[in-house]
C-alpha atoms as a PDB file:
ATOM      1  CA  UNK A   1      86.050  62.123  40.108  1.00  0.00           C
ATOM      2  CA  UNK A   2      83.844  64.315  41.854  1.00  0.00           C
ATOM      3  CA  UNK A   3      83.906  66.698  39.008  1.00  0.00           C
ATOM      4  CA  UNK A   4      82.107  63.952  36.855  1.00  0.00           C
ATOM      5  CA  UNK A   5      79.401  63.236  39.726  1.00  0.00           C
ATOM      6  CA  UNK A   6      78.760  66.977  39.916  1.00  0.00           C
ATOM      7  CA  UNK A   7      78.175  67.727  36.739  1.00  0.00           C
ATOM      8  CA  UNK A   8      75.814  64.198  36.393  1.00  0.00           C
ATOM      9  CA  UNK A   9      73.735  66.256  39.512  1.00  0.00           C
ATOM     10  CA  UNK A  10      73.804  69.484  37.308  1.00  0.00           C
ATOM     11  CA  UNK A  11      71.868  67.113  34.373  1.00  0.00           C
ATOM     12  CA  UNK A  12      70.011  65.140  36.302  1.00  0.00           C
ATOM     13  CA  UNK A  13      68.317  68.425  37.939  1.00  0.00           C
ATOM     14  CA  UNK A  14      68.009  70.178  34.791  1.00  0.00           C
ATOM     15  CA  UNK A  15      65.903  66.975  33.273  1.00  0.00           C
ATOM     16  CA  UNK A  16      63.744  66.927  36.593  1.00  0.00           C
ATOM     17  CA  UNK A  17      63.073  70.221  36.662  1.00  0.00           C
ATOM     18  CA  UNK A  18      61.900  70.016  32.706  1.00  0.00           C
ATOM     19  CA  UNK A  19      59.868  67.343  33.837  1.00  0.00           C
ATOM     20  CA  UNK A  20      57.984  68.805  36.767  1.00  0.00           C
ATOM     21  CA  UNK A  21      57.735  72.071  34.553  1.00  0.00           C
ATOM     22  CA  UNK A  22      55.828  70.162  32.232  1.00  0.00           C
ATOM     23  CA  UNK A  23      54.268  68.176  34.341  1.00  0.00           C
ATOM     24  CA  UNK A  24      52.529  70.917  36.339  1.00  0.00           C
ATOM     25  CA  UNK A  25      52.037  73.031  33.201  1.00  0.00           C
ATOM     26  CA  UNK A  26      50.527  70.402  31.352  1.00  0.00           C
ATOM     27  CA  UNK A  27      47.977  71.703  29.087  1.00  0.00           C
ATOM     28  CA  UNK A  28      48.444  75.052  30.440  1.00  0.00           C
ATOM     29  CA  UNK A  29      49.952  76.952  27.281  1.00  0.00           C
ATOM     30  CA  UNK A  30      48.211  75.270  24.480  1.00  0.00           C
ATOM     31  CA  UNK A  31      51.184  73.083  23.128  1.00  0.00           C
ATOM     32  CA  UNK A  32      53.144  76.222  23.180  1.00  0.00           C
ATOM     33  CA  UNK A  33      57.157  75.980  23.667  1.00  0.00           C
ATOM     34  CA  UNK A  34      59.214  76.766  26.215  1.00  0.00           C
ATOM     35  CA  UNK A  35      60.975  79.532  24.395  1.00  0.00           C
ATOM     36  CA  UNK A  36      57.553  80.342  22.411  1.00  0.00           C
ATOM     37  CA  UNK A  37      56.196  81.203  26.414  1.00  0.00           C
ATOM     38  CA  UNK A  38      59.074  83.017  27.941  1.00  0.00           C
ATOM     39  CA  UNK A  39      59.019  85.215  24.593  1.00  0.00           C
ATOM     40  CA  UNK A  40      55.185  85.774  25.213  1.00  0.00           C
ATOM     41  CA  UNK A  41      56.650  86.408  28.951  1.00  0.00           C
ATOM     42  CA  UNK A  42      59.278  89.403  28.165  1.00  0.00           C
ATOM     43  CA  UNK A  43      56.876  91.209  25.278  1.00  0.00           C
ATOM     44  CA  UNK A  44      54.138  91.180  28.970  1.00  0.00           C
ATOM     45  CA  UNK A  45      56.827  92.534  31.218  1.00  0.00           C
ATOM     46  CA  UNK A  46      58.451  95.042  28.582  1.00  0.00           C
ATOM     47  CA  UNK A  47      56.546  97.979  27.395  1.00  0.00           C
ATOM     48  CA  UNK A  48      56.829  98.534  23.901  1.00  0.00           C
ATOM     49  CA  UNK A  49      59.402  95.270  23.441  1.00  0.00           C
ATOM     50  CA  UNK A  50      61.560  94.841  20.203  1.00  0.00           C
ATOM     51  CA  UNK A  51      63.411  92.012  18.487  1.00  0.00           C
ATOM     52  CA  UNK A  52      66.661  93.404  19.985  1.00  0.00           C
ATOM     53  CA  UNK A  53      65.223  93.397  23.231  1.00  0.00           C
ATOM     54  CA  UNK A  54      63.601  90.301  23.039  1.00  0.00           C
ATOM     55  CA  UNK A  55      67.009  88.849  21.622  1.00  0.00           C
ATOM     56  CA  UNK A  56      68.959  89.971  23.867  1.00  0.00           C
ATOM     57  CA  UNK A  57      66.206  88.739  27.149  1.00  0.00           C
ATOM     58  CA  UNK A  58      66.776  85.487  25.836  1.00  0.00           C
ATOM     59  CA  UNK A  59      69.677  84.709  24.652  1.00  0.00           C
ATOM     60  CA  UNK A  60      68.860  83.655  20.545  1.00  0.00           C
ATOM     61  CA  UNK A  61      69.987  85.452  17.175  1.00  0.00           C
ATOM     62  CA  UNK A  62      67.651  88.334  16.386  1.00  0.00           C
ATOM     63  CA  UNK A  63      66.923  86.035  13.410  1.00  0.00           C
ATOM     64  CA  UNK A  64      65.541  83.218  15.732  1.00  0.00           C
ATOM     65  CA  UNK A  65      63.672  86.187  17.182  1.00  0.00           C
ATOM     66  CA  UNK A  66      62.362  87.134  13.843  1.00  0.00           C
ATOM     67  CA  UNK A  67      60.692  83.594  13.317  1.00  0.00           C
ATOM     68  CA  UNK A  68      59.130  83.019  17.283  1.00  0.00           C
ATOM     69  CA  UNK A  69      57.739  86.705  16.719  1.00  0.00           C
ATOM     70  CA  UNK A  70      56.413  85.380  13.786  1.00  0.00           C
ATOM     71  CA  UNK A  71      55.055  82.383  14.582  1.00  0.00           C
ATOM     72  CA  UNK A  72      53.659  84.182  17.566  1.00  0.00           C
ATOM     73  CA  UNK A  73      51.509  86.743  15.046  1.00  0.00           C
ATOM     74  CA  UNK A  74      50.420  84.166  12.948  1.00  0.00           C
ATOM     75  CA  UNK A  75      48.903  82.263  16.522  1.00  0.00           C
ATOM     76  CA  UNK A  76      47.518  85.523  17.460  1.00  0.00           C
ATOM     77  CA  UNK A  77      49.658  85.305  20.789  1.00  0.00           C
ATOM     78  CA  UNK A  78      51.109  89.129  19.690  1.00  0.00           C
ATOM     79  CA  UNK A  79      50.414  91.852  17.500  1.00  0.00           C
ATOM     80  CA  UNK A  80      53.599  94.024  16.027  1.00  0.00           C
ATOM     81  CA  UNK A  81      53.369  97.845  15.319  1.00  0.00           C
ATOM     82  CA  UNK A  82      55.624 100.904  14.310  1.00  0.00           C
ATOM     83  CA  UNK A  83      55.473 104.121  15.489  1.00  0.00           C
ATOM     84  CA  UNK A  84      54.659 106.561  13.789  1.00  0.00           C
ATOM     85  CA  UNK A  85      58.023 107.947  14.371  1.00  0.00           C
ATOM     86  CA  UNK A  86      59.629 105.337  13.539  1.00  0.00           C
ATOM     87  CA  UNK A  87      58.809 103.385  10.425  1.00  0.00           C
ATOM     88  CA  UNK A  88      62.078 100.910  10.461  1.00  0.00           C
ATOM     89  CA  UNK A  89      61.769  99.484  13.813  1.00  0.00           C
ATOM     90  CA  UNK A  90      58.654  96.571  14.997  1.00  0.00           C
ATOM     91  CA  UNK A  91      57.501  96.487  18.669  1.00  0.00           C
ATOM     92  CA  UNK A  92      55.237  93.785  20.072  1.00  0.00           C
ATOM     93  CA  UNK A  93      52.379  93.535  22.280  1.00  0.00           C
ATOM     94  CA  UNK A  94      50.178  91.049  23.439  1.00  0.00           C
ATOM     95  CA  UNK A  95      47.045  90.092  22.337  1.00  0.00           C
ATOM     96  CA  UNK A  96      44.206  89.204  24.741  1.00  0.00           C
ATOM     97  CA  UNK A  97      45.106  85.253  23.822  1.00  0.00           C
ATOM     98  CA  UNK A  98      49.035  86.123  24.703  1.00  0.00           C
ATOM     99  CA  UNK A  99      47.771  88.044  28.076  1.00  0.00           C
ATOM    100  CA  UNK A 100      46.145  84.798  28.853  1.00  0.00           C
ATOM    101  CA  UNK A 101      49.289  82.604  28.587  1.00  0.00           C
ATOM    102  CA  UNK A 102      51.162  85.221  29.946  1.00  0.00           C
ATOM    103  CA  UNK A 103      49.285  85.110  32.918  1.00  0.00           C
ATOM    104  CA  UNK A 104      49.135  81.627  33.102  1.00  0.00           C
ATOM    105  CA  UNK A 105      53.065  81.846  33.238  1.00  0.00           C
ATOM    106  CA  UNK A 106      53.138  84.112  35.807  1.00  0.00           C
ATOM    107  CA  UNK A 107      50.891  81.527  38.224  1.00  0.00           C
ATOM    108  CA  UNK A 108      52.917  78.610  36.884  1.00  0.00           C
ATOM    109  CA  UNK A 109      56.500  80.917  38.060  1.00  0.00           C
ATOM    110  CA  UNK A 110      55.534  81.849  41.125  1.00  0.00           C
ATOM    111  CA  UNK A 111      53.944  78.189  42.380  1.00  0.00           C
ATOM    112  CA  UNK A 112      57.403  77.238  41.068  1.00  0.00           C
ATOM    113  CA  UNK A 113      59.183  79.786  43.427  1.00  0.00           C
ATOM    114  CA  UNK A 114      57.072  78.424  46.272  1.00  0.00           C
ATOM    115  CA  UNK A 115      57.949  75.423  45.886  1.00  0.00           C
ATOM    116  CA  UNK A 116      61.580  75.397  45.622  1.00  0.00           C
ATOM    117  CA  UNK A 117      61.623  77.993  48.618  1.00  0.00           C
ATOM    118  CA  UNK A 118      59.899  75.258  50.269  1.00  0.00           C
ATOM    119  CA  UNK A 119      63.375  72.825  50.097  1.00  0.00           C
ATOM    120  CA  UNK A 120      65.703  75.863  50.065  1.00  0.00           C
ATOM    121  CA  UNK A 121      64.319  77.028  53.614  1.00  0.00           C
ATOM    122  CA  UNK A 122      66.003  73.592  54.857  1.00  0.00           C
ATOM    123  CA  UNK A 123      69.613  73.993  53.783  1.00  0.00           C
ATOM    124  CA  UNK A 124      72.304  75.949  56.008  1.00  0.00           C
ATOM    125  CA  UNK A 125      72.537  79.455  55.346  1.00  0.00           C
ATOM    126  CA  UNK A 126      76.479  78.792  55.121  1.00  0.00           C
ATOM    127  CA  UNK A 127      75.914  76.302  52.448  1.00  0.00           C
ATOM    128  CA  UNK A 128      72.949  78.683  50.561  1.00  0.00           C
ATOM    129  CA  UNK A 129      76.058  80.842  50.409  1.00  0.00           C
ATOM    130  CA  UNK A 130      78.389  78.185  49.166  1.00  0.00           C
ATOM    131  CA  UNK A 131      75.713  77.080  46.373  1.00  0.00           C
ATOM    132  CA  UNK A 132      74.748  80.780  45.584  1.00  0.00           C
ATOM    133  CA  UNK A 133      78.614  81.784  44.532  1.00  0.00           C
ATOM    134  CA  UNK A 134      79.012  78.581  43.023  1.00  0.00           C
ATOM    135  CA  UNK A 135      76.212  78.941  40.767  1.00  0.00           C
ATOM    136  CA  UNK A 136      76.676  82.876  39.907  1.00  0.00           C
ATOM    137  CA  UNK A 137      79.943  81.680  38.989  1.00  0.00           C
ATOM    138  CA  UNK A 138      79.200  78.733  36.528  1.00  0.00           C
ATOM    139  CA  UNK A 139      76.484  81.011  34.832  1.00  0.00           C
ATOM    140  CA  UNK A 140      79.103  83.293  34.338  1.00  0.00           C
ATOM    141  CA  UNK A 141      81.544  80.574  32.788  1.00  0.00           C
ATOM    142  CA  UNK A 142      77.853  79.327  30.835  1.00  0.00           C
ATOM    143  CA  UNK A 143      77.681  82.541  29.444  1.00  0.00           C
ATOM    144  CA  UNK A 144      81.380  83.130  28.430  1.00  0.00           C
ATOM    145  CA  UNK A 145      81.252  80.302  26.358  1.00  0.00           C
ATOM    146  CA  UNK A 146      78.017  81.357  25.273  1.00  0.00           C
ATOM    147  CA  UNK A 147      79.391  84.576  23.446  1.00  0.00           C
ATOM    148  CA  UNK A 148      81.647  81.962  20.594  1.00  0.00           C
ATOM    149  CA  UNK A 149      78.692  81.349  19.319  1.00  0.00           C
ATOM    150  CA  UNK A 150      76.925  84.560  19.131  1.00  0.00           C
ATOM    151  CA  UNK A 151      80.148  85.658  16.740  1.00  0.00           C
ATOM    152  CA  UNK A 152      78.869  82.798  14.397  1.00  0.00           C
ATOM    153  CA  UNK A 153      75.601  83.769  13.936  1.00  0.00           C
END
């Protein structure tokens, strides 16, 4: 079934990719996560970020949020604040020790872009096409089934 054989491609890239991501970040974020980093990487892009924001960036339950953001503080990756007006709500910003991953994350992306370019520059425009709708679509479908299990959180 070429269903079957499709979706072992889909997993096999997915592990490779993990792999050469940590193979060519290797000690670059100081045994920092995956999900640890891209948080550090949203509170860098975002002026004045907050959990909702930050939840919402990534896909995880504001209470998932609630312990990275932690974790992050207690690292000294981010600081959080309030407003002065506005008492209820915590915003994050990065320290000069989360500016430094973040920036490391930022090289690590865009080596990452060149090199993918690198083997999308030798595929078919009519096929880029092809795999482009294909893969909007099934992140679309990802997502849909994504949104069961935000209602049970």
């Amino acid at each position: 079934m070429m269903e079957m054989e499709l979706l072992k491609e889909f997993e096999k890239l997915y592990q490779l990719q993990e792999t050469i991501a940590q193979l060519s970040t290797k000690d670059l974020y100081d045994a920092l996560g995956t999900t640890d980093t891209h948080c550090i990487n949203f509170i860098g892009t975002v002026q004045e970020a907050n959990g909702v924001q930050i939840s919402a960036n990534l896909g995880l339950t504001r209470s998932a949020i609630s312990k990275i953001t932690t974790r992050l503080e207690k690292k000294g990756y981010i600081q959080g604040y309030k407003k002065a007006n506005n008492h209820k709500e915590v915003f994050y910003r990065l320290t000069e020790q989360g500016q430094e991953i973040y920036c490391k994350h930022e090289k690590a992306h865009n080596a990452w872009l060149i090199r993918d370019q690198e083997f999308l520059k030798t595929v078919d425009e009519a096929e880029k096409k092809i795999m482009l709708r294909v893969l909007k679509d099934f992140n679309h479908y990802i997502l849909e089934k994504m949104e069961v299990f935000k209602d049970d959180n």
